[in-house]
N, C-alpha and C. Protein backbone atom coordinates (compact mmCIF):
# COMPACT_ATOMS: atom_id res chain seq x y z
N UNK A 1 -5.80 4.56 -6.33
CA UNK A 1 -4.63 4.75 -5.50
C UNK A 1 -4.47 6.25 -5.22
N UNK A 2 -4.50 6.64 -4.01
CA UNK A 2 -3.97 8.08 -3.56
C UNK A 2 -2.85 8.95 -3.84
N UNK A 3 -3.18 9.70 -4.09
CA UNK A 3 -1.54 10.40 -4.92
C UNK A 3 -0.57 10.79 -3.58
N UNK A 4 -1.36 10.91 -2.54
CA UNK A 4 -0.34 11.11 -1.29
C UNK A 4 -0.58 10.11 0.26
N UNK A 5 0.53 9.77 0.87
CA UNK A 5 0.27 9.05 1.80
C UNK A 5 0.73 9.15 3.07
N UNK A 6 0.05 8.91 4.01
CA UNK A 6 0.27 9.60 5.49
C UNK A 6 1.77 8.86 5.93
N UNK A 7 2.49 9.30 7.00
CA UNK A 7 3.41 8.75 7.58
C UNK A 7 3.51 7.39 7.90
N UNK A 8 2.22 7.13 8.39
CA UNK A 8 1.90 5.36 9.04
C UNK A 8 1.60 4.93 7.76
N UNK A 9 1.39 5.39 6.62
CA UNK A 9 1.32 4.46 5.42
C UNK A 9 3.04 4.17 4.77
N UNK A 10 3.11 5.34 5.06
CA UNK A 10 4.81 4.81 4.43
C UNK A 10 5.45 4.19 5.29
N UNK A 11 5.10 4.32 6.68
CA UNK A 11 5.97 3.28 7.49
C UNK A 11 6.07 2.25 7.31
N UNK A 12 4.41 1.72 6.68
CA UNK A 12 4.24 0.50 6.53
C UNK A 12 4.41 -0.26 5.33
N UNK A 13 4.96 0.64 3.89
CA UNK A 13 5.58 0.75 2.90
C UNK A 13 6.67 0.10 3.21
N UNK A 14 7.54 0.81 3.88
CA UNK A 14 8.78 0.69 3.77
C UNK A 14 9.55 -0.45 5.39
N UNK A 15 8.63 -1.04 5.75
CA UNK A 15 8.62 -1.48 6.95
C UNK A 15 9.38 -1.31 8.04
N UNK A 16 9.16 -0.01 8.24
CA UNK A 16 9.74 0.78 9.87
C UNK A 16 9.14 1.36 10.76
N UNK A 17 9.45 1.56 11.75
CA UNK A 17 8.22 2.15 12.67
C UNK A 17 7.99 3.64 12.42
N UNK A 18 6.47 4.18 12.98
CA UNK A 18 5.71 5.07 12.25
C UNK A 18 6.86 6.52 13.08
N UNK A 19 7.53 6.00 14.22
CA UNK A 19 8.57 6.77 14.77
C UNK A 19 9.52 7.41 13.58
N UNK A 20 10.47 6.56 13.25
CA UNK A 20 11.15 6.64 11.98
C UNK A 20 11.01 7.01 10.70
N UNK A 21 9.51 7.11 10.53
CA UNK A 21 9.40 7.96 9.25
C UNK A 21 8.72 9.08 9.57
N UNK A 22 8.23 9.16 10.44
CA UNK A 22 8.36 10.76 11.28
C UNK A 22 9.50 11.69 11.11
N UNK A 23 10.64 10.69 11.98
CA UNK A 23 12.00 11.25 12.00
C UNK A 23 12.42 11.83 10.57
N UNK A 24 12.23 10.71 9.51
CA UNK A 24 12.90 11.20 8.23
C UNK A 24 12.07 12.39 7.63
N UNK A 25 10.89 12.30 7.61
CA UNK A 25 10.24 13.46 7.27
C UNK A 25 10.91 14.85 7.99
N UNK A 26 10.50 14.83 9.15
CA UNK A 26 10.98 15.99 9.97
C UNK A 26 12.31 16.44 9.95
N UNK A 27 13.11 15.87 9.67
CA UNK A 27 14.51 16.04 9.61
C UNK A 27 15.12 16.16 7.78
N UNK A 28 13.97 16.43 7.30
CA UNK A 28 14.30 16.52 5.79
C UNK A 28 15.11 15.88 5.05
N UNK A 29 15.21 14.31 5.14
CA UNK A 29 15.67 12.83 4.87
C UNK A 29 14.67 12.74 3.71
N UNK A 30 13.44 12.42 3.81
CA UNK A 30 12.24 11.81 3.49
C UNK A 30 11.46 13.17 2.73
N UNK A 31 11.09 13.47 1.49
CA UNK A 31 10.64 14.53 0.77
C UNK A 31 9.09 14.61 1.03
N UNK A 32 8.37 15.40 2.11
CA UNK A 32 7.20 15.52 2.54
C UNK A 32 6.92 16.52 2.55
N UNK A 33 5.27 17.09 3.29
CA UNK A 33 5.02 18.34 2.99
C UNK A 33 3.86 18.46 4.19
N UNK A 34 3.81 19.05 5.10
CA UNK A 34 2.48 19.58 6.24
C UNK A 34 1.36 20.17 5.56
N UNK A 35 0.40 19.51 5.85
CA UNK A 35 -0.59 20.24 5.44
C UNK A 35 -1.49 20.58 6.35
N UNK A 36 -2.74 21.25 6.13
CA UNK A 36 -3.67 21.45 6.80
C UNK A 36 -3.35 21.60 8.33
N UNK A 37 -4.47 22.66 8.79
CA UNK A 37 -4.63 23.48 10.19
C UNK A 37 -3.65 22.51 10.99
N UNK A 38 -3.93 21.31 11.24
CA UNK A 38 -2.74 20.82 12.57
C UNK A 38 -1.38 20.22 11.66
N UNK A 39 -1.11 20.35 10.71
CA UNK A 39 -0.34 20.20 10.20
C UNK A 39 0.32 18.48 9.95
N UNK A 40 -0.67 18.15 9.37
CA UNK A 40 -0.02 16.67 8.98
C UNK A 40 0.60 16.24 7.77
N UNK A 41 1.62 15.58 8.14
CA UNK A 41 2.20 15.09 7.07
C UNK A 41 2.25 14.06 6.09
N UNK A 42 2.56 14.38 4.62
CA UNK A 42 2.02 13.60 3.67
C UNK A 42 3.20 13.34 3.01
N UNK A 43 3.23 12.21 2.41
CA UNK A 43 4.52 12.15 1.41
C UNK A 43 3.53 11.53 0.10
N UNK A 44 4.37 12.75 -1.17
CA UNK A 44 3.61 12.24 -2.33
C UNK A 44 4.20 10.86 -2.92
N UNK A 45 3.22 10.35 -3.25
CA UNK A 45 4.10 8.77 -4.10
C UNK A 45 5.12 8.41 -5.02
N UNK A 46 4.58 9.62 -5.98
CA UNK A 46 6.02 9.74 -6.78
C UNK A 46 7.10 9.87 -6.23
N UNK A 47 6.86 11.04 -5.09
CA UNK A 47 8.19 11.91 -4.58
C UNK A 47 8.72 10.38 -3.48
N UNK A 48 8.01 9.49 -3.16
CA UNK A 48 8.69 8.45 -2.59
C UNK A 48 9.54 7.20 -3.46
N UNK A 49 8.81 7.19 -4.33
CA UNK A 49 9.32 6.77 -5.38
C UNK A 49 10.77 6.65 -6.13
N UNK A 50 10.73 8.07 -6.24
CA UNK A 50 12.08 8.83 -6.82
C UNK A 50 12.69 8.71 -5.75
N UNK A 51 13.08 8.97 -4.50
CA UNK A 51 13.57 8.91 -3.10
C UNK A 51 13.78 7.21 -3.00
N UNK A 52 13.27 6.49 -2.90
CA UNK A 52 13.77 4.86 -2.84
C UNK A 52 14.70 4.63 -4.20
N UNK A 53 14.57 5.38 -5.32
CA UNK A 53 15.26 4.83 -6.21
C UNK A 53 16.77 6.05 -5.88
N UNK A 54 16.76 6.61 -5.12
CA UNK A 54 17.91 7.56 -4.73
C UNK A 54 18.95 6.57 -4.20
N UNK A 55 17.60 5.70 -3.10
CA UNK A 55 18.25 5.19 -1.90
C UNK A 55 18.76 3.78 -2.27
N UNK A 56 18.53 3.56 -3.25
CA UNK A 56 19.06 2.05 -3.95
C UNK A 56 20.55 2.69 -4.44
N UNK A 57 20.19 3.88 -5.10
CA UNK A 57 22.30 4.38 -5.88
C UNK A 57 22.81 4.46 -5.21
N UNK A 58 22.72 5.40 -3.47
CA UNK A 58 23.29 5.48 -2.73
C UNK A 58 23.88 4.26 -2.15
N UNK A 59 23.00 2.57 -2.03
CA UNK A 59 23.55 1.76 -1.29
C UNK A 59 24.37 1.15 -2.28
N UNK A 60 24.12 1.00 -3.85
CA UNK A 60 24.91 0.74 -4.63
C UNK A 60 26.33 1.00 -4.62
N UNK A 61 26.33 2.61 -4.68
CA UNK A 61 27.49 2.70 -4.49
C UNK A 61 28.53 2.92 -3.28
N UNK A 62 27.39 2.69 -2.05
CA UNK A 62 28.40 2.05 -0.47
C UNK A 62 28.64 0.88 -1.44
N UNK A 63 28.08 -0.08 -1.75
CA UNK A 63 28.61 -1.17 -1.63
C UNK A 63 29.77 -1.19 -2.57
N UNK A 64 29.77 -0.59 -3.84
CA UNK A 64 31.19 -0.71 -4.52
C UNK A 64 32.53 -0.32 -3.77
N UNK A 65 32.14 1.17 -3.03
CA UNK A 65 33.27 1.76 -2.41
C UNK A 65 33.79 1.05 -1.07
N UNK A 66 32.77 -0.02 -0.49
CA UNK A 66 33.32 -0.73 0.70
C UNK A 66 33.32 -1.78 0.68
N UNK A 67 33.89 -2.97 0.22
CA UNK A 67 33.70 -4.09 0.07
C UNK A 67 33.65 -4.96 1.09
N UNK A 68 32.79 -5.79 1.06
CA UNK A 68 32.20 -6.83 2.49
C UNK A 68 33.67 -7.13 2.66
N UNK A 69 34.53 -7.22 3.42
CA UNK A 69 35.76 -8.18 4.15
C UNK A 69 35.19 -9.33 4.32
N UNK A 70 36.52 -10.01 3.59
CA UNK A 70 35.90 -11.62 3.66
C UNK A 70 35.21 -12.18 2.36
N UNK A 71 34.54 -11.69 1.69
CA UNK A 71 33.90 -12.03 0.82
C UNK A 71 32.73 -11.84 0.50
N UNK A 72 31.37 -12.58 0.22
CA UNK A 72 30.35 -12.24 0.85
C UNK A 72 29.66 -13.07 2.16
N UNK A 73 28.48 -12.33 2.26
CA UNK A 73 27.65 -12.22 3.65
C UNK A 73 26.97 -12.88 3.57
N UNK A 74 26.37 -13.53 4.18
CA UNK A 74 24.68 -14.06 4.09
C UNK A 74 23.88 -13.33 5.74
N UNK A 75 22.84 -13.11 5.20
CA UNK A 75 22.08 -12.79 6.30
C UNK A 75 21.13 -13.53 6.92
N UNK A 76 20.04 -13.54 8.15
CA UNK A 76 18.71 -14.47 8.11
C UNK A 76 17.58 -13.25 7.69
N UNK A 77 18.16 -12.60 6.89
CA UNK A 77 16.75 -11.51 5.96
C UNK A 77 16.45 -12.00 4.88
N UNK A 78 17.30 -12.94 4.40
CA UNK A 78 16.86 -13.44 2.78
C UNK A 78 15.34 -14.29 3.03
């Protein structure tokens, strides 16, 4: 397993388009790093890692501080 992975790999990680994790990279959302002469970007695994487990506390605690109205939800994502 590669210790670092291109943009279109994490897109496809995290299932969004290769647009959108562009965006988060570039906009310093997403913890990445340019490398080499044309400058491409890599996100290390760990550092994605640690970053999804950010992004789980963060929704954790939307969800305590806002409670679904109504009760709960069901979605057609399950």
């Amino acid at each position: 397993m590669s210790r670092f992975l291109t943009l279109a790999e994490v897109a496809d990680e995290l299932a969004i388009s290769q647009s959108q994790a562009y965006a988060l990279a570039r906009h310093g959302d997403l913890p990445a790093v340019k490398l080499g002469g044309r400058g491409q970007w890599r996100v290390e695994r760990a550092r994605l890692e640690t970053w999804l487990e950010e992004k789980h506390e963060e929704t954790r605690r939307f969800i305590a501080d806002n409670p679904f109205p109504g009760g709960d939800a069901t979605t057609d994502e399950d």
